[in-house]
Protein backbone atom coordinates (compact mmCIF):
# COMPACT_ATOMS: atom_id res chain seq x y z
CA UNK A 1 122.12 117.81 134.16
CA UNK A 2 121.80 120.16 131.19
CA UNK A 3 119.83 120.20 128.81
CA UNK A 4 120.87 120.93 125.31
CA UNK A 5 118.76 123.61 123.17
CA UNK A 6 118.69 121.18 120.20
CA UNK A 7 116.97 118.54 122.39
CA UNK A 8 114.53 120.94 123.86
CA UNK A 9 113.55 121.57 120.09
CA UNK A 10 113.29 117.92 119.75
CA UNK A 11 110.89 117.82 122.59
CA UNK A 12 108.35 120.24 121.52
CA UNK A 13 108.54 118.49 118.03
CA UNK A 14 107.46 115.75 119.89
CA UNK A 15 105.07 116.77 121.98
CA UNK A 16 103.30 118.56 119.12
CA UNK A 17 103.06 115.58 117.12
CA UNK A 18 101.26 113.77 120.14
CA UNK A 19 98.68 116.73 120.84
CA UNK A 20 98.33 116.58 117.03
CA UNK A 21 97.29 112.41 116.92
CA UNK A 22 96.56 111.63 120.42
CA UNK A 23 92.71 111.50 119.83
CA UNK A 24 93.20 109.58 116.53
CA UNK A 25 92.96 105.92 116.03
CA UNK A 26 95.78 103.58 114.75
CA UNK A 27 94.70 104.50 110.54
CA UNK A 28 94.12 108.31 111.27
CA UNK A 29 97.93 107.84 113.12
CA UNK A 30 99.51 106.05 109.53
CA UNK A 31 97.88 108.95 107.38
CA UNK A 32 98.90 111.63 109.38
CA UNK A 33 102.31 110.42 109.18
CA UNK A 34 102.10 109.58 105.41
CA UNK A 35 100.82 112.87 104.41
CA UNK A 36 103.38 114.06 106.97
CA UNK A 37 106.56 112.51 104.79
CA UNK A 38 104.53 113.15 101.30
CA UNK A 39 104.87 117.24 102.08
CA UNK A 40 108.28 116.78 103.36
CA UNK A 41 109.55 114.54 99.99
CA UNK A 42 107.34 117.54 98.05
CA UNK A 43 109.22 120.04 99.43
CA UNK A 44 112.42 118.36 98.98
CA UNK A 45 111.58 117.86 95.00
CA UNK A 46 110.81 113.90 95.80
CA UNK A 47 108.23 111.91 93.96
CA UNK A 48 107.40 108.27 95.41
CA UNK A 49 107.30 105.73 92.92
CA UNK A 50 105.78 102.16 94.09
CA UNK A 51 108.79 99.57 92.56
CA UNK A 52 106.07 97.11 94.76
CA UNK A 53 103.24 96.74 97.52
CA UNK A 54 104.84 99.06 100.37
CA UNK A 55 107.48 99.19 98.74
CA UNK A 56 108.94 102.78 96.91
CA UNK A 57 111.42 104.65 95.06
CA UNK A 58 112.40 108.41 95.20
CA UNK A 59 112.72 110.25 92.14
CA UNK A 60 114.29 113.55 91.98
CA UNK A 61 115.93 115.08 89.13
CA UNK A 62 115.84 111.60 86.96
CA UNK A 63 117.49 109.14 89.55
CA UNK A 64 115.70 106.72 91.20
CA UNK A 65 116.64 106.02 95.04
CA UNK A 66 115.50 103.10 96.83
CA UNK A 67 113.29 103.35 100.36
CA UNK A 68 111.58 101.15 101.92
């Protein structure tokens, strides 16, 4: 069976991630991965907005776009 180059990628991405929180507990785990999506919607020009507990918005350029 082969192996596609895109999945390979997908793999390592993977893999990283688990060398990265594997000695971390389960609240280390949920701020990695919230700092994680914070620099990504940063990058992307994203603010969150809480609309309610857990609950958020994304603002970019004016327009509000509901996530959950």
């Amino acid at each position: 069976m082969k192996v596609s180059n895109a999945l390979k990628e997908v793999w390592g991405w993977k893999d990283a991630v688990y060398e990265e929180t594997k000695n971390m507990d389960r609240k280390e785990v949920v701020r990695y991965f919230h700092k994680s999506v914070d620099r990504l919607l940063d990058k992307m020009g994203y603010k969150k907005i809480e609309i309610s507990n857990g609950i958020y918005g994304l603002n970019k350029d004016d327009k509000i776009h509901n996530s959950r």
